[in-house]
Protein backbone atom coordinates (compact mmCIF):
# COMPACT_ATOMS: atom_id res chain seq x y z
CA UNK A 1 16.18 26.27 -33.68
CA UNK A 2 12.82 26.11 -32.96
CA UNK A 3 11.79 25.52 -29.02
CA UNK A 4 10.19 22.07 -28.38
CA UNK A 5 7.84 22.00 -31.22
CA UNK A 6 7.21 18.38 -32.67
CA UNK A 7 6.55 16.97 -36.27
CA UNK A 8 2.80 16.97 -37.06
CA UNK A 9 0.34 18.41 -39.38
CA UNK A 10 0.84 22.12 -40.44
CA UNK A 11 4.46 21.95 -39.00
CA UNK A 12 6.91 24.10 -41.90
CA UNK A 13 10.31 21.23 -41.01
CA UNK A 14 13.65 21.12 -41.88
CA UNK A 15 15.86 18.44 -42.91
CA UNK A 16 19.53 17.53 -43.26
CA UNK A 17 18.73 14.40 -45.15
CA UNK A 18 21.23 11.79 -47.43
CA UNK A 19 19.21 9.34 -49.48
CA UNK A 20 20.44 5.85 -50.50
CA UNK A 21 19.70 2.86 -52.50
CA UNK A 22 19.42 -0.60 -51.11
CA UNK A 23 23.49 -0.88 -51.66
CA UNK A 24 24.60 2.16 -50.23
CA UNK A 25 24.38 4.38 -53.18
CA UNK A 26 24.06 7.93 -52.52
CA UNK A 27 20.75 9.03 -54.49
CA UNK A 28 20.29 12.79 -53.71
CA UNK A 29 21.62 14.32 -50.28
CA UNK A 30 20.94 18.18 -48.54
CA UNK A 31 24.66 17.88 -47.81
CA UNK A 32 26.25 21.30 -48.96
CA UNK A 33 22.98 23.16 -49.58
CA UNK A 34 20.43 24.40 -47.80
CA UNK A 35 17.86 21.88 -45.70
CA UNK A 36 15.22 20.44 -47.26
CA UNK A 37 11.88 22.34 -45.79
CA UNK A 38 8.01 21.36 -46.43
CA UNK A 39 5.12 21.94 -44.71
CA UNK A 40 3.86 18.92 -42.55
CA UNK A 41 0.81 16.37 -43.31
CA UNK A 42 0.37 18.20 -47.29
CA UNK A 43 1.65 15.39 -49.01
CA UNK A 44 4.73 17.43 -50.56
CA UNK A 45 7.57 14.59 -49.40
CA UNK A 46 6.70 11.25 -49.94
CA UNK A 47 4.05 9.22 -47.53
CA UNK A 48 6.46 7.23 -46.10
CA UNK A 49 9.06 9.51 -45.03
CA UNK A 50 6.26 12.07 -43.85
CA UNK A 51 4.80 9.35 -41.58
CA UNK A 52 8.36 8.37 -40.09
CA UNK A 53 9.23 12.06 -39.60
CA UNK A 54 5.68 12.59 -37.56
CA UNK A 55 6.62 13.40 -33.80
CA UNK A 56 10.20 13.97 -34.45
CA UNK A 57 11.65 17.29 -32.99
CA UNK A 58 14.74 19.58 -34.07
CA UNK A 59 17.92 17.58 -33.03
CA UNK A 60 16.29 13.88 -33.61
CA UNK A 61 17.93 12.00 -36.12
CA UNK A 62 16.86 8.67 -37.74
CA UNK A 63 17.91 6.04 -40.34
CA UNK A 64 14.64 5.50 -42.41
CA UNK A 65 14.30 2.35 -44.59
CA UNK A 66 10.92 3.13 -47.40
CA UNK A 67 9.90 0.18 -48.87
CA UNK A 68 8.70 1.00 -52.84
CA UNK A 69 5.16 1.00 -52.41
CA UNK A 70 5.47 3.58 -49.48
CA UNK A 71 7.80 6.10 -51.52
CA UNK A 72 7.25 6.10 -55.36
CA UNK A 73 5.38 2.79 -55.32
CA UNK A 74 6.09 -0.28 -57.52
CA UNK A 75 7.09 0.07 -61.00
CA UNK A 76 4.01 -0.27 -63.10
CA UNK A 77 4.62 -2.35 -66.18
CA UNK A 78 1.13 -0.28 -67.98
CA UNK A 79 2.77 2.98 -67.46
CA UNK A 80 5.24 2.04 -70.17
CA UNK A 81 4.51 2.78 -73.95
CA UNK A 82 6.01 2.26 -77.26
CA UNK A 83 5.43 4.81 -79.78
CA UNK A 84 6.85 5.19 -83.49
CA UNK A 85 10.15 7.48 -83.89
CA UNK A 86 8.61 9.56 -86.40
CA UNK A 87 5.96 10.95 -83.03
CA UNK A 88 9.27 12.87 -82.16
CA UNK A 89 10.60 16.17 -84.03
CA UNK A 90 13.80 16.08 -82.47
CA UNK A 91 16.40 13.30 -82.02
CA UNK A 92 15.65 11.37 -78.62
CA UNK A 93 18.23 9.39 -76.89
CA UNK A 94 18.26 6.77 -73.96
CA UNK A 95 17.54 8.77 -71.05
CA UNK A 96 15.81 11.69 -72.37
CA UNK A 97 12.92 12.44 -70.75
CA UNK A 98 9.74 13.98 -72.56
CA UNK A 99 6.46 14.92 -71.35
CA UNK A 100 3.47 13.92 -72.67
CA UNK A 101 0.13 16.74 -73.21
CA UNK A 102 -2.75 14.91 -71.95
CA UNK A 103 -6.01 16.01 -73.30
CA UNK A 104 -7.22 18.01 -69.69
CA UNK A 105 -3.88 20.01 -70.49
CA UNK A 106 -1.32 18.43 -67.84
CA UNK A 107 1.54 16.87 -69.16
CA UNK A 108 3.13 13.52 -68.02
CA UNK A 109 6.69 13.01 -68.03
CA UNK A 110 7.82 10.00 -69.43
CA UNK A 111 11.40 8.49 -69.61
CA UNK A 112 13.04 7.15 -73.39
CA UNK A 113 14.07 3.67 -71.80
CA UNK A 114 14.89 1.74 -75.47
CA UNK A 115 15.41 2.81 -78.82
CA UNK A 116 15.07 0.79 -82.28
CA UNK A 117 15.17 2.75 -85.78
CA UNK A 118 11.52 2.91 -85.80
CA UNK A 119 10.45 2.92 -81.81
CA UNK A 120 10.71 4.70 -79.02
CA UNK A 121 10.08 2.68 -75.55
CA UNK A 122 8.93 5.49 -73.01
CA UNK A 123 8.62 5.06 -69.13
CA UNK A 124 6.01 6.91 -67.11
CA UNK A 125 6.82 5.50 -64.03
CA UNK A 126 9.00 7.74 -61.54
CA UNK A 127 12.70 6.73 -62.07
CA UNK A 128 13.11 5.68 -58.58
CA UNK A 129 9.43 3.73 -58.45
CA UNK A 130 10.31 -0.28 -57.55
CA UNK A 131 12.98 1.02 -55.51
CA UNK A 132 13.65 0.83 -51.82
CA UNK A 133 14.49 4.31 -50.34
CA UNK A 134 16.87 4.75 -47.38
CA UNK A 135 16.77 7.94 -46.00
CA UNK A 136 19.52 8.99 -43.11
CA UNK A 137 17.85 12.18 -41.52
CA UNK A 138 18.29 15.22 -39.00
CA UNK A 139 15.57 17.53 -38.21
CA UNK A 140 16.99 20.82 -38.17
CA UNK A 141 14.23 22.55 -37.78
CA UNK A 142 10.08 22.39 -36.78
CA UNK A 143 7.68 25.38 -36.32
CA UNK A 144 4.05 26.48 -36.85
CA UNK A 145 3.37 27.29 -40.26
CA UNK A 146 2.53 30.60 -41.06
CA UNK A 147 -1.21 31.91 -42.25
CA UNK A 148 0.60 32.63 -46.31
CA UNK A 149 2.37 28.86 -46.07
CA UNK A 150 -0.77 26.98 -44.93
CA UNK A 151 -2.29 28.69 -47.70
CA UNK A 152 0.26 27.74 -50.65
């Protein structure tokens, strides 16, 4: 454990964390692995848990209701596509998810959402985008990144 340190920018933290739907659903949860460890005020959790988490120290725990736009955002009805089966040189089922090249080389993942004989209905939205997130959370841990972790 760290000694009196506090959640801020170019903090490495550690979190227990459980994360839950609207109902109660367990999403994804740190419980039986290792914490969950990033490095402060980057951007690599999302903006709304980051900005809850600021000033926190090891030992503080906190039930953390993300509304959409603050975590994945809103579900974006243009970020859907439907493209002809015969794009695809391998079966796709519901559920698969492909990535897309786009022409600056980075790919885009997309989701297959629908399927008809001669479509394919993708989703480039993130699957939990629209959704309210509900993080339960214990700092484990909060220290001064090192020189080679601020410079990742």
């Amino acid at each position: 454990m760290s000694t009196g340190h506090k959640v801020a920018e170019d903090m490495m933290v550690s979190i227990d964390y459980t994360l839950m739907d609207d109902e109660g659903a367990v999403i994804e949860s740190s419980d039986g692995a290792d914490p969950l460890s990033y490095l402060h005020g980057h951007g690599q959790i999302i903006p709304g848990l980051e900005k809850a988490l600021e000033g926190r120290a090891a030992g503080d725990t906190a039930e953390i209701h993300i509304p959409a736009r603050d975590g994945y955002g809103e579900h974006d009805p243009e970020r859907m596509i439907t493209v002809s089966r015969d794009m695809f040189g391998f079966d796709v089922t519901q559920g698969d998810f492909v990535e897309a090249e786009q022409q600056d080389g980075t790919t885009i993942p997309f989701q297959v959402v629908d399927l008809t004989e001669t479509e394919v209905t993708l989703d480039g939205n993130h699957p939990l985008a629209g959704k309210n997130l509900n993080f339960s959370v214990t700092v484990v841990d909060v220290r001064p990144a090192t020189e080679e972790e601020l410079a990742d």
